[in-house]
C-alpha atoms as a PDB file:
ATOM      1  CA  UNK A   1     -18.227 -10.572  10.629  1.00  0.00           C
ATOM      2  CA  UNK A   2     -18.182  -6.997  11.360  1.00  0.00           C
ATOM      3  CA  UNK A   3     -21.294  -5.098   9.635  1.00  0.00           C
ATOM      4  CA  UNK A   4     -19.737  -2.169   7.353  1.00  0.00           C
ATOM      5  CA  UNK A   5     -22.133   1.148   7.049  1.00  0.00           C
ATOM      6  CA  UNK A   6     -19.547   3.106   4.647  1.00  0.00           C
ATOM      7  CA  UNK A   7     -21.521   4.565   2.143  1.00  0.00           C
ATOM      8  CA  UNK A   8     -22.036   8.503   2.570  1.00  0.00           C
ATOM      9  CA  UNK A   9     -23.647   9.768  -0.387  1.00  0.00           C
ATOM     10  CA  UNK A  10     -21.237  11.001  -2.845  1.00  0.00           C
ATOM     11  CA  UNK A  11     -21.839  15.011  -4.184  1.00  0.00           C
ATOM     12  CA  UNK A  12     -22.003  15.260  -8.059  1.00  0.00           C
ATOM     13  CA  UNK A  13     -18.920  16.117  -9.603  1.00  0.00           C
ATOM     14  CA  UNK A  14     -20.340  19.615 -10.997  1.00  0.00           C
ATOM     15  CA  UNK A  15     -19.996  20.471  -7.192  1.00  0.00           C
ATOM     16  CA  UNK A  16     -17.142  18.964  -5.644  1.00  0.00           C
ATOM     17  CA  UNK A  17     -14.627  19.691  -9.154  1.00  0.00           C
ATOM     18  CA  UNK A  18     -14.820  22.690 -11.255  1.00  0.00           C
ATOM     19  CA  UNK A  19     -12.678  24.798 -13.589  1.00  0.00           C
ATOM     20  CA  UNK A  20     -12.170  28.437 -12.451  1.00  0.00           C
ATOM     21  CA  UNK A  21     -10.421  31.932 -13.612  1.00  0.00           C
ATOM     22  CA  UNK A  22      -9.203  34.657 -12.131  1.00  0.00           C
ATOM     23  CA  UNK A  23     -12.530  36.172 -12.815  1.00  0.00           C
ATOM     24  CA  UNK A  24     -14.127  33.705 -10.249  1.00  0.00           C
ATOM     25  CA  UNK A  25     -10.867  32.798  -8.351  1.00  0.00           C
ATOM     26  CA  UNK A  26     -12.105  34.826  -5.198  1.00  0.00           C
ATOM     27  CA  UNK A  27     -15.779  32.925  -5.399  1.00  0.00           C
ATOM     28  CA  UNK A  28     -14.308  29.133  -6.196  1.00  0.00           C
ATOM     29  CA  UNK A  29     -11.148  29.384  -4.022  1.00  0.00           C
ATOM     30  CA  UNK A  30     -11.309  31.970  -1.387  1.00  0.00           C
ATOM     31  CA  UNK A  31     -15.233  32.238  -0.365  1.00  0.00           C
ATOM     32  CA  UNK A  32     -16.028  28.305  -0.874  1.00  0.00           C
ATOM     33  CA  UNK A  33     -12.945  27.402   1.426  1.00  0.00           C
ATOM     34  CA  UNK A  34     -14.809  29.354   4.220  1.00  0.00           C
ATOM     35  CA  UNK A  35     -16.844  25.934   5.240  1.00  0.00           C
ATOM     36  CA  UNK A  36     -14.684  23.302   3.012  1.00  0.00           C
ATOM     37  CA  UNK A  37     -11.413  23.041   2.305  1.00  0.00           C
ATOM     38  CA  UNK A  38     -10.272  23.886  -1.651  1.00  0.00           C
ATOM     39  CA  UNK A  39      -7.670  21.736  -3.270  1.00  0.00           C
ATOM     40  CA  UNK A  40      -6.384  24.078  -6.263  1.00  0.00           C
ATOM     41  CA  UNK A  41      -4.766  22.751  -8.992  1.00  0.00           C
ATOM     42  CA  UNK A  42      -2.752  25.120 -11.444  1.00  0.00           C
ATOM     43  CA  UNK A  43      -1.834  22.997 -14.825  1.00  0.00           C
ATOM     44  CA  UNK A  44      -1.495  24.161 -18.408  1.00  0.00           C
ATOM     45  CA  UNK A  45      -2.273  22.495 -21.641  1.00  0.00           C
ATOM     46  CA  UNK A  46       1.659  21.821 -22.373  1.00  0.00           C
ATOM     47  CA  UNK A  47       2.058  20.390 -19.119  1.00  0.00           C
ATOM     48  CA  UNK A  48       3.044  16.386 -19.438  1.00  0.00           C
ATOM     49  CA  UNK A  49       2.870  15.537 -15.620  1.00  0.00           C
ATOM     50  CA  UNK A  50      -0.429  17.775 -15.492  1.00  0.00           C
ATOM     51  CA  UNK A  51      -2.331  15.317 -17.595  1.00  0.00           C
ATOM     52  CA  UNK A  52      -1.182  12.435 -15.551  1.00  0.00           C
ATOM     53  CA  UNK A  53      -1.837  14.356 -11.714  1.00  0.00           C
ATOM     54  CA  UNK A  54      -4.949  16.016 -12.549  1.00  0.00           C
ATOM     55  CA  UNK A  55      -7.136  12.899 -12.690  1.00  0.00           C
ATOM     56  CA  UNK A  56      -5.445  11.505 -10.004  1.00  0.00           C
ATOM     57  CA  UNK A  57      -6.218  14.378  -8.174  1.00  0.00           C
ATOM     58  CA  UNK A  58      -9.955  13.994  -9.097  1.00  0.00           C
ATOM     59  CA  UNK A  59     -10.813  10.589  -8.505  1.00  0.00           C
ATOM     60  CA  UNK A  60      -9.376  11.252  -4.624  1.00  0.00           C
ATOM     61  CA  UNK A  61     -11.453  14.642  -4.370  1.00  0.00           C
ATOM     62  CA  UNK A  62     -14.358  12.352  -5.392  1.00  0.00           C
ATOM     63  CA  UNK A  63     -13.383   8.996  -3.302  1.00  0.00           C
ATOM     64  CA  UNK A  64     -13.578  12.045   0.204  1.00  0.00           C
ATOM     65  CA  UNK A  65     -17.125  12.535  -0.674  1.00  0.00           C
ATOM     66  CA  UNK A  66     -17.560  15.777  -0.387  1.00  0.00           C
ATOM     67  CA  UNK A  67     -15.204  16.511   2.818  1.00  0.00           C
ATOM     68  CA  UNK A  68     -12.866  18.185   0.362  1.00  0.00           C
ATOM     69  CA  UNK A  69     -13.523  20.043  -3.036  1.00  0.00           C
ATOM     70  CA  UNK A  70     -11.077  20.996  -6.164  1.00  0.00           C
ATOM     71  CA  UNK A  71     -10.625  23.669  -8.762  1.00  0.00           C
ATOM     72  CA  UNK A  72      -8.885  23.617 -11.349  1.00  0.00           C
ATOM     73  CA  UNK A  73      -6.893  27.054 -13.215  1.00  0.00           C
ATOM     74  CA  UNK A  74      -4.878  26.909 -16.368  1.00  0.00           C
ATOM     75  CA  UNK A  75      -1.566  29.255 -15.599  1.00  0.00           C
ATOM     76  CA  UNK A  76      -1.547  30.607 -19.217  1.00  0.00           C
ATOM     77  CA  UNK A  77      -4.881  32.024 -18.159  1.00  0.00           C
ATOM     78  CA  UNK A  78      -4.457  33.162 -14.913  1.00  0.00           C
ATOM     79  CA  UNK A  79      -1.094  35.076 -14.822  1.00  0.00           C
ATOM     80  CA  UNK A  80      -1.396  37.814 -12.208  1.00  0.00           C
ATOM     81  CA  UNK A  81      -2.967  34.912  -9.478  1.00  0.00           C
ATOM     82  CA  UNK A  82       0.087  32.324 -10.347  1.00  0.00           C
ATOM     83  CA  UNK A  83       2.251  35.263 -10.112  1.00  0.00           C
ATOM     84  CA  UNK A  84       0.706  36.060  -6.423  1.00  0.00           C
ATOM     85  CA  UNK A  85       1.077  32.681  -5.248  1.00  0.00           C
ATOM     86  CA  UNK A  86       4.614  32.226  -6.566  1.00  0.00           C
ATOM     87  CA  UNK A  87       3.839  29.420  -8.610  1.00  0.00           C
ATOM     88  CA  UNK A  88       7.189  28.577 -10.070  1.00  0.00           C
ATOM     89  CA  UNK A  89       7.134  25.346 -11.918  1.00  0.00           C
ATOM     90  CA  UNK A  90       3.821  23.072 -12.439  1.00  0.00           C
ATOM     91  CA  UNK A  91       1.694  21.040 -11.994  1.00  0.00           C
ATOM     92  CA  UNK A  92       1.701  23.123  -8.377  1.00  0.00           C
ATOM     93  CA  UNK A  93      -0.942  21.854  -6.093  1.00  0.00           C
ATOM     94  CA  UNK A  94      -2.537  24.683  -2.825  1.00  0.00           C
ATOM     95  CA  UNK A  95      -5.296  23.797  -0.451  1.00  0.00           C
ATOM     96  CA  UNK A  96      -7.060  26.428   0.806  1.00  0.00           C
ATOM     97  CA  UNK A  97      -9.305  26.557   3.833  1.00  0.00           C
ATOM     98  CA  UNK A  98     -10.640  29.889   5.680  1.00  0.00           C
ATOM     99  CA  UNK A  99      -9.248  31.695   2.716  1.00  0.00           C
ATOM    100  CA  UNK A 100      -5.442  30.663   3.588  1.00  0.00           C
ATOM    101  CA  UNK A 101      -3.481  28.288   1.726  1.00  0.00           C
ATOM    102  CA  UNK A 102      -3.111  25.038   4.476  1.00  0.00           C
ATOM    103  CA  UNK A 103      -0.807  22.698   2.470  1.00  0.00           C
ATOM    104  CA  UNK A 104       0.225  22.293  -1.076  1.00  0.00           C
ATOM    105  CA  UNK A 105       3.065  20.614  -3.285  1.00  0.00           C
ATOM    106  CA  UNK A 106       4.910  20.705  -6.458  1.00  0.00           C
ATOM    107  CA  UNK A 107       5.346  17.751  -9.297  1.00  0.00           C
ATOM    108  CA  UNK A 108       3.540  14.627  -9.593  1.00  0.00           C
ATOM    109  CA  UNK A 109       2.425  12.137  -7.065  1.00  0.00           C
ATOM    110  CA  UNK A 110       1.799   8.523  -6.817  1.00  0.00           C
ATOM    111  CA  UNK A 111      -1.579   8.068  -5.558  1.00  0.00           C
ATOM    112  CA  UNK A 112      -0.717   6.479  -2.238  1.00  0.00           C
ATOM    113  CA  UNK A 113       0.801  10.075  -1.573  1.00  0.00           C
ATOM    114  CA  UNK A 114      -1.881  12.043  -3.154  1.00  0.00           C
ATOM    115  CA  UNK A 115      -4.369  10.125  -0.644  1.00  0.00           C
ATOM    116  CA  UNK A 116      -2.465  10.950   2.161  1.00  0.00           C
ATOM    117  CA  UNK A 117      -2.346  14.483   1.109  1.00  0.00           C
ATOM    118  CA  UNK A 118      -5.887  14.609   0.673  1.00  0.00           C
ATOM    119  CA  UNK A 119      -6.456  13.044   4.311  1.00  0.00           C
ATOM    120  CA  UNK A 120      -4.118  16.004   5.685  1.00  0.00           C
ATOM    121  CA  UNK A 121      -5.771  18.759   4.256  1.00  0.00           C
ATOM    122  CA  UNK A 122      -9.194  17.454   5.245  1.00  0.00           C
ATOM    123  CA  UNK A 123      -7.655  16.708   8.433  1.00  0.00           C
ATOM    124  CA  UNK A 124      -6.604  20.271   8.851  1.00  0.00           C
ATOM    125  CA  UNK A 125     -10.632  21.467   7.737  1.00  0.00           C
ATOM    126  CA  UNK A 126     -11.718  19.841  11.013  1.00  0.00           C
ATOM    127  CA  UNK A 127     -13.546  17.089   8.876  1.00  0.00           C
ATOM    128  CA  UNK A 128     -12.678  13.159   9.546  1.00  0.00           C
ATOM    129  CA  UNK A 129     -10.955  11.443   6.576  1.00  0.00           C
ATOM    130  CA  UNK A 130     -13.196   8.739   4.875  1.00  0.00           C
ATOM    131  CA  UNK A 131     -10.011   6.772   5.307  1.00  0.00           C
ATOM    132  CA  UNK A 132      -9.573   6.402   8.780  1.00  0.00           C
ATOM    133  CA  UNK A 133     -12.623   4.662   9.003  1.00  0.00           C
ATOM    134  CA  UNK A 134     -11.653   2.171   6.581  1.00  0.00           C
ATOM    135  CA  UNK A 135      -8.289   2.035   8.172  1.00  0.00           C
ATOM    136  CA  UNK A 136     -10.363   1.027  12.080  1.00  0.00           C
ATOM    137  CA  UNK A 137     -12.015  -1.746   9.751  1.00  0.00           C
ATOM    138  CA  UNK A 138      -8.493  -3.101   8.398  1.00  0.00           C
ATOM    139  CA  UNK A 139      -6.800  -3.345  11.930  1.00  0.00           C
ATOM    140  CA  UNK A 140     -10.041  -4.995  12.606  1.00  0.00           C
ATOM    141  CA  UNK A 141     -10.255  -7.635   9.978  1.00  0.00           C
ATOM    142  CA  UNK A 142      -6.431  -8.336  10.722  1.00  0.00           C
ATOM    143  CA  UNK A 143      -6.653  -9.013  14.002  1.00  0.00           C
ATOM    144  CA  UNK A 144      -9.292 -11.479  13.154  1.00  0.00           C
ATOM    145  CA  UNK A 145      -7.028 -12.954  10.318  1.00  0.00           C
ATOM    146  CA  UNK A 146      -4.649 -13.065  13.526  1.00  0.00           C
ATOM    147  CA  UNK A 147      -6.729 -15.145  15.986  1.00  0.00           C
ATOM    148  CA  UNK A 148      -7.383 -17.231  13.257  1.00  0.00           C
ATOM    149  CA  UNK A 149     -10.980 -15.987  12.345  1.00  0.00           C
ATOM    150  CA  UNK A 150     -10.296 -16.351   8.739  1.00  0.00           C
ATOM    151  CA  UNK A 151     -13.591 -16.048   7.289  1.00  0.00           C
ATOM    152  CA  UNK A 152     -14.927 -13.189   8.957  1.00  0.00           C
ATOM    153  CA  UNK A 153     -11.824 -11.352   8.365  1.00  0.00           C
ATOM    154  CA  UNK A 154     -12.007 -12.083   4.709  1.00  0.00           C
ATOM    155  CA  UNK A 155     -16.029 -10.521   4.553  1.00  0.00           C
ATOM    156  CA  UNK A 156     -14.512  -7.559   6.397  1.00  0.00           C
ATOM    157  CA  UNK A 157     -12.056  -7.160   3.393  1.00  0.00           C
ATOM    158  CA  UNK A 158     -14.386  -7.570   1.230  1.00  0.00           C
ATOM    159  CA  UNK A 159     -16.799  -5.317   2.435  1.00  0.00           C
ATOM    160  CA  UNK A 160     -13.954  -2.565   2.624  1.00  0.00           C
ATOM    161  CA  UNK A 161     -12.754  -3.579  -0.679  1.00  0.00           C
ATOM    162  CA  UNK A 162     -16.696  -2.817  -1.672  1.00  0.00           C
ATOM    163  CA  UNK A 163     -16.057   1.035  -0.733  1.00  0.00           C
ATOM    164  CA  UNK A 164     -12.366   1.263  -1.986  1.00  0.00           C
ATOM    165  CA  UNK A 165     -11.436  -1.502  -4.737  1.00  0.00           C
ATOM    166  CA  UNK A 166      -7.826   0.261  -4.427  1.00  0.00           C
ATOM    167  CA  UNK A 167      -7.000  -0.314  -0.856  1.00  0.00           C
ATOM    168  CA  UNK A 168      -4.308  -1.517  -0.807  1.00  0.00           C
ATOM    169  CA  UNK A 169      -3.856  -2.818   2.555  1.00  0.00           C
ATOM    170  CA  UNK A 170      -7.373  -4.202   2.187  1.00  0.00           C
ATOM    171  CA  UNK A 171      -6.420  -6.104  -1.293  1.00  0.00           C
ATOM    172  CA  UNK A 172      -3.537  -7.837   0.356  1.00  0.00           C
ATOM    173  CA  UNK A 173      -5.138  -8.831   3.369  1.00  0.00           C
ATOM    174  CA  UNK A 174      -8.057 -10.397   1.225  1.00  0.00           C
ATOM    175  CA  UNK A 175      -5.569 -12.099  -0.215  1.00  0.00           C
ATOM    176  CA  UNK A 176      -4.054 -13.263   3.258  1.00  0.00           C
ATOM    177  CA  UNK A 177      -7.495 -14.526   4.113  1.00  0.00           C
ATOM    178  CA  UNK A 178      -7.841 -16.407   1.140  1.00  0.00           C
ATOM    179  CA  UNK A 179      -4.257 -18.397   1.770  1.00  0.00           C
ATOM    180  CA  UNK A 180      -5.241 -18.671   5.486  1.00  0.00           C
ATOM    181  CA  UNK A 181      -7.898 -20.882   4.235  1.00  0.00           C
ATOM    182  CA  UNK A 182      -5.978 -22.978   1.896  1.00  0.00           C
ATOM    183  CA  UNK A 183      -7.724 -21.676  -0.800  1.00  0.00           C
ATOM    184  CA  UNK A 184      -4.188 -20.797  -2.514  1.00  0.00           C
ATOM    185  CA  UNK A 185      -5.584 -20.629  -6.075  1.00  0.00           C
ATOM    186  CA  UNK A 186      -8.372 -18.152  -4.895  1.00  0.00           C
ATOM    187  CA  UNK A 187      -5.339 -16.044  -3.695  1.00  0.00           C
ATOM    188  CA  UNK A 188      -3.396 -16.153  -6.487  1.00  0.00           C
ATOM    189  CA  UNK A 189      -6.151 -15.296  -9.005  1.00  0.00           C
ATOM    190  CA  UNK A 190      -6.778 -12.076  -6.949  1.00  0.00           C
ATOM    191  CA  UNK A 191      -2.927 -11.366  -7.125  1.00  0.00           C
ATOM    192  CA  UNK A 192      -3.165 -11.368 -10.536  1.00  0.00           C
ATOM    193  CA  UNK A 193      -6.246  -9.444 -11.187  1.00  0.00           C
ATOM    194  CA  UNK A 194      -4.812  -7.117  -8.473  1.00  0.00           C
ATOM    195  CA  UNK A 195      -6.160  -3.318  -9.966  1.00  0.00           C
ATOM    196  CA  UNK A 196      -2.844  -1.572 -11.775  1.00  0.00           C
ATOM    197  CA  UNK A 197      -2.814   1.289  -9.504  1.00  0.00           C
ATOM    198  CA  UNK A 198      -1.925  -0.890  -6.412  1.00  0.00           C
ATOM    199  CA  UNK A 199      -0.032  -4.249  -7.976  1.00  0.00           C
ATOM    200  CA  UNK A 200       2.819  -2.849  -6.867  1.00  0.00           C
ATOM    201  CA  UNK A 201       2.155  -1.991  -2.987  1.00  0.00           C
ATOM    202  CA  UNK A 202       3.970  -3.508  -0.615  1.00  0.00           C
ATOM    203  CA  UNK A 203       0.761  -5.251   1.272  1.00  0.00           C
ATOM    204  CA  UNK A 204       0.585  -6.677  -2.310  1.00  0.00           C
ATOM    205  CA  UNK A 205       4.491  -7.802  -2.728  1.00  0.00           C
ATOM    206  CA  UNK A 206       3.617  -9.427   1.041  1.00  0.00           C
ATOM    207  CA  UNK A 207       0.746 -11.691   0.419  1.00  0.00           C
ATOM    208  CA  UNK A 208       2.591 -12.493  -2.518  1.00  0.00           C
ATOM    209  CA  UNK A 209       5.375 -13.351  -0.442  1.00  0.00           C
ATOM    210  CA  UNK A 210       3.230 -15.396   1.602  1.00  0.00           C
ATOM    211  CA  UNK A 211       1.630 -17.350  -1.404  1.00  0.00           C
ATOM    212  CA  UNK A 212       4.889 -18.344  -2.416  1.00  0.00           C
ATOM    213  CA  UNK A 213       6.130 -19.828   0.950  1.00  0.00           C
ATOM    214  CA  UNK A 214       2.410 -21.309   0.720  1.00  0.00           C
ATOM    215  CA  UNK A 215       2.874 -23.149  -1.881  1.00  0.00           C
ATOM    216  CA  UNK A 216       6.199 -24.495  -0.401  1.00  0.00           C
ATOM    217  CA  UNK A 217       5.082 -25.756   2.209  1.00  0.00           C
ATOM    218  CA  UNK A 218       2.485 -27.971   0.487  1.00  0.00           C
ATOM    219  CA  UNK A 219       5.514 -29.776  -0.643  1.00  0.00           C
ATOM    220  CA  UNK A 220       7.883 -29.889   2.157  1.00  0.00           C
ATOM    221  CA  UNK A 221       9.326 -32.751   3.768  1.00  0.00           C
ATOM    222  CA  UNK A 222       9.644 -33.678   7.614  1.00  0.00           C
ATOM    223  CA  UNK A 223      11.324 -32.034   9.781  1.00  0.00           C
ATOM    224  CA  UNK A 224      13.113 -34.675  11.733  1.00  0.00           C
ATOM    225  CA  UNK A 225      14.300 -36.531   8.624  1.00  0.00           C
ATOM    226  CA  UNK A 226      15.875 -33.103   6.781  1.00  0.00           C
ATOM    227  CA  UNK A 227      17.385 -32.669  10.307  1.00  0.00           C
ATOM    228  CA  UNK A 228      19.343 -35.747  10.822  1.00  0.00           C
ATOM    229  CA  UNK A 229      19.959 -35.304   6.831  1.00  0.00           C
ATOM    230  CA  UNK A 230      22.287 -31.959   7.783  1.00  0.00           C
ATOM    231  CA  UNK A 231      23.412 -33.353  11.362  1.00  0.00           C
ATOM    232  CA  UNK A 232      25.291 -36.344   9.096  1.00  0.00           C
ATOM    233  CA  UNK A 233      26.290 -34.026   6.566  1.00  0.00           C
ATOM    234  CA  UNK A 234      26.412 -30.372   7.388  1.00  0.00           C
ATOM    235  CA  UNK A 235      27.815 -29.343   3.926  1.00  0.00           C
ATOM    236  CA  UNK A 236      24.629 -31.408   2.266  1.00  0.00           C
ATOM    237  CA  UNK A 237      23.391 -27.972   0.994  1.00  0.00           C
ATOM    238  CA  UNK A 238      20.065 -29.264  -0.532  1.00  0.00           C
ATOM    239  CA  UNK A 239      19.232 -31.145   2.653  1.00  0.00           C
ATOM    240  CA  UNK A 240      19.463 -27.864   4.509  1.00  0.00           C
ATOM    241  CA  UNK A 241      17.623 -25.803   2.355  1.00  0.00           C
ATOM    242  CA  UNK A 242      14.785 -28.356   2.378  1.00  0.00           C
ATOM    243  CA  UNK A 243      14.686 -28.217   6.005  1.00  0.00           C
ATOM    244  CA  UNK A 244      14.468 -24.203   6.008  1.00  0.00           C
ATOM    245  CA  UNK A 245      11.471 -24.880   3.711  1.00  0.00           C
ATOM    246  CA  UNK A 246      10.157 -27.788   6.326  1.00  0.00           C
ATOM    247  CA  UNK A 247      10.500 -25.248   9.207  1.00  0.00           C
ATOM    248  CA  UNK A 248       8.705 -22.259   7.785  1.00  0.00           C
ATOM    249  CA  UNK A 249       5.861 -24.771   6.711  1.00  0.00           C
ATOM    250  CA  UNK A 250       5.891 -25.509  10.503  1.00  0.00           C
ATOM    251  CA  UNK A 251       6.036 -21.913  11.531  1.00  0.00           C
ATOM    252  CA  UNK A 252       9.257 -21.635  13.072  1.00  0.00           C
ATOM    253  CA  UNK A 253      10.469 -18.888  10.848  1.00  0.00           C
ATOM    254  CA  UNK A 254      13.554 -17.808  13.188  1.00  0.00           C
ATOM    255  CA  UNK A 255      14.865 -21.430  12.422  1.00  0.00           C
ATOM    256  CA  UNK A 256      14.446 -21.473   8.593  1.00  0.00           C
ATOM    257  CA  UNK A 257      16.072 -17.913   8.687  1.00  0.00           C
ATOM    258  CA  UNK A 258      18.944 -19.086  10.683  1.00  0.00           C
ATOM    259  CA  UNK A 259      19.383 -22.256   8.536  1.00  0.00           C
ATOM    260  CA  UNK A 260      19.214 -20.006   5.096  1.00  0.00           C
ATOM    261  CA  UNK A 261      22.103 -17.908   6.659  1.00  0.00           C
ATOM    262  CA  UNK A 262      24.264 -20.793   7.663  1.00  0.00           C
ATOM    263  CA  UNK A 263      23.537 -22.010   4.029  1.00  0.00           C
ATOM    264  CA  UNK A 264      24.464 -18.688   2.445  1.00  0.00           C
ATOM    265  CA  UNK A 265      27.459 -18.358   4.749  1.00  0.00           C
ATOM    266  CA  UNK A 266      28.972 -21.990   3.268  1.00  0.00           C
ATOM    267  CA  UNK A 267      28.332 -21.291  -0.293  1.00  0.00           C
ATOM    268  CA  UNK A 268      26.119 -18.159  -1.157  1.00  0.00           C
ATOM    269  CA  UNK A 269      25.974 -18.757  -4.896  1.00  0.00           C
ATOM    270  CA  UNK A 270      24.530 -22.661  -4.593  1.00  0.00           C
ATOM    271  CA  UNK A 271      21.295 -23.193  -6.721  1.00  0.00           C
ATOM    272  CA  UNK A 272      21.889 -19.543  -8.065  1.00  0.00           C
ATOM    273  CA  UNK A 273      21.980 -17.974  -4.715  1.00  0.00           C
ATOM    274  CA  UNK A 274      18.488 -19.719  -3.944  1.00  0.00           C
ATOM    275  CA  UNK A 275      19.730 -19.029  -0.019  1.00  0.00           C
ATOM    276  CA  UNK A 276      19.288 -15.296  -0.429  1.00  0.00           C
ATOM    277  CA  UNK A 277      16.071 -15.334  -2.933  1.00  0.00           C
ATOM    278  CA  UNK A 278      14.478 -17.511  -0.442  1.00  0.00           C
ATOM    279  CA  UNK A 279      14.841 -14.645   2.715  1.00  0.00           C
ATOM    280  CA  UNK A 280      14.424 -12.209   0.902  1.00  0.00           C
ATOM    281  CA  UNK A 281      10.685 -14.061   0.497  1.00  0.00           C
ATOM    282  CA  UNK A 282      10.477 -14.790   4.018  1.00  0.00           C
ATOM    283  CA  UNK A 283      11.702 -11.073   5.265  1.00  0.00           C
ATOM    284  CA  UNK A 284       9.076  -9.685   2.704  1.00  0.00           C
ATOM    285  CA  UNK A 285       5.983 -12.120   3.592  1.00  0.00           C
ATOM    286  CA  UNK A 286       6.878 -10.465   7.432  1.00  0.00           C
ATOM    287  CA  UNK A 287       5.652  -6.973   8.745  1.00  0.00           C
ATOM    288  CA  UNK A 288       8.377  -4.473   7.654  1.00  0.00           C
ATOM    289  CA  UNK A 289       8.737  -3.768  11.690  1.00  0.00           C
ATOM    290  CA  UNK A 290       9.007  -7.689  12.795  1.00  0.00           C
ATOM    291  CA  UNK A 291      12.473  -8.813  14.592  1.00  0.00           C
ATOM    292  CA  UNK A 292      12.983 -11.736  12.508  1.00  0.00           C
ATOM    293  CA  UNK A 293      12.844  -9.488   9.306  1.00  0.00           C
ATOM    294  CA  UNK A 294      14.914  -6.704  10.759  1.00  0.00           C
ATOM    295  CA  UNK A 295      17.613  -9.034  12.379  1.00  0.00           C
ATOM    296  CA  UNK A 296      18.076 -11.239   9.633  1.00  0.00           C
ATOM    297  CA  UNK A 297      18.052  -8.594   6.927  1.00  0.00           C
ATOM    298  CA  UNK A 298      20.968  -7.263   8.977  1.00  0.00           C
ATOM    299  CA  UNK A 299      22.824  -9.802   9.090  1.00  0.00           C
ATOM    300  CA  UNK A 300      22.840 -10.857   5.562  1.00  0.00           C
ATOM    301  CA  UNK A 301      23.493  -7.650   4.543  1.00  0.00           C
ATOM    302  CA  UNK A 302      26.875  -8.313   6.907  1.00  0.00           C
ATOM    303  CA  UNK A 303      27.687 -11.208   5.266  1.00  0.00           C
ATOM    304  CA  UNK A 304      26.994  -9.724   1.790  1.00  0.00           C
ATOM    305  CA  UNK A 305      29.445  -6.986   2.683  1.00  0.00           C
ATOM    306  CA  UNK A 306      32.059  -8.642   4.533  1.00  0.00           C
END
């Protein structure tokens, strides 16, 4: 188990977010980005997408911990600095470091992107992104999960998860661990309770992927039988979907893939197209990069549009 020492100590949010004015633009902005970079955010009360962005905004100012800070300036109220910076539509997000804007953007942002934007501009301060630190821990825990050290790699994501309960690719792999170790009902309930902001990642929609071919597999039959099932009858459409599901459970994914294709080539709308539904699972419980997944997407979507 790797031993986690990820706790800087956070800056009060009186320092690290404040409102400003033109008044005190030069001060908040322009003087404080000397030694820190300055995310500005210019909103206005009537704003919709404002009120969504700002406090996404905030709670990644405060998750940097003090390697970045943030001001905020109503437009209505600050005319003549909006009209400087050519601020055309809002909300309109500038960072500022050594006085100079660095990087900025216009319209809302998921938070996966607002992270990353975060990251750059303290990346471009000279300072060291809380989140590649996490990030060294993740390739760490999954390369245990990958040698088969399931335990430890399910402390690691825990203790990551313990710094950022958001992280994504932390949350999933937990939830990796957990079905490494059989413990499929400990998996699922974490799916579940996954935190809003991140049910929807795609290191989420993979362990849940991964569950589901789990849970197949505690009920599939022998190989050798479903085999000599589809040798006698190659059309016996059930008998070869069973054995896709007996191969996976085996870990011969390549074979189950090819076997789903043949099966979707004879009749793609048996079982309500239960060929296709069941690759799509495989291809998504797979790394987005991994030659099985990129092949066989590939050539479904040939057969689809043949």
């Amino acid at each position: 188990m790797m031993d986690l020492n990820l706790s800087p100590v956070a800056a009060g949010d009186a320092d690290l977010i404040k409102d400003t004015t033109e008044a005190t633009f030069m001060a908040d902005v322009v003087e404080a980005s000397q030694t820190v970079p300055v995310i500005v955010d210019f909103w206005a009360p009537w704003c919709g997408p404002c009120k969504t962005l700002g406090p996404m905004l905030e709670d990644a100012v405060r998750a940097a911990k003090g390697a970045v800070k943030m001001v905020k300036i109503n437009v209505d109220e600050a005319q003549q600095i909006a009209g400087q910076l050519q601020i055309q539509s809002i909300p309109t997000v500038y960072a500022f470091f050594k006085g100079q804007p660095v990087d900025g953007f216009q319209g809302a942002l998921p938070q996966s992107e607002i992270k990353a934007f975060i990251d750059r501009v303290i990346k471009a301060g000279g300072g060291e992104a809380p989140g590649e630190e996490l990030s060294e821990a993740v390739a760490a825990a999954d390369d245990m999960l990958a040698e088969g050290a399931a335990q430890d790699a399910l402390d690691t994501f825990t203790a990551i998860l313990s710094e950022d309960p958001n992280y994504a690719g932390a949350y999933g792999g937990m939830v990796r661990a957990y079905i490494a170790l059989e413990q499929l009902d400990q998996a699922e309930a974490h799916l579940n309770g996954a935190p809003m902001e991140i049910s929807e990642a795609p290191e989420l929609e993979a362990a849940h992927a991964q569950l589901q071919l789990a849970r197949q597999a505690a009920d599939a039959g022998p190989v050798a039988e479903l085999q000599a099932a589809v040798d006698a009858n190659p059309d016996d459409m059930q008998a070869r979907f069973d054995l896709a599901q007996a191969l996976q459970a085996h870990g011969d994914t390549q074979a189950a893939v090819d076997q789903l294709l043949t099966l979707f080539g004879k009749d793609r709308e048996w079982n309500d197209g239960a060929a296709k539904t069941q690759l799509f699972t495989i291809f998504d419980a797979l790394k987005a990069n991994d030659p099985i997944a990129l092949n066989g997407r590939r050539k479904l979507s040939s057969m689809i549009f043949a």
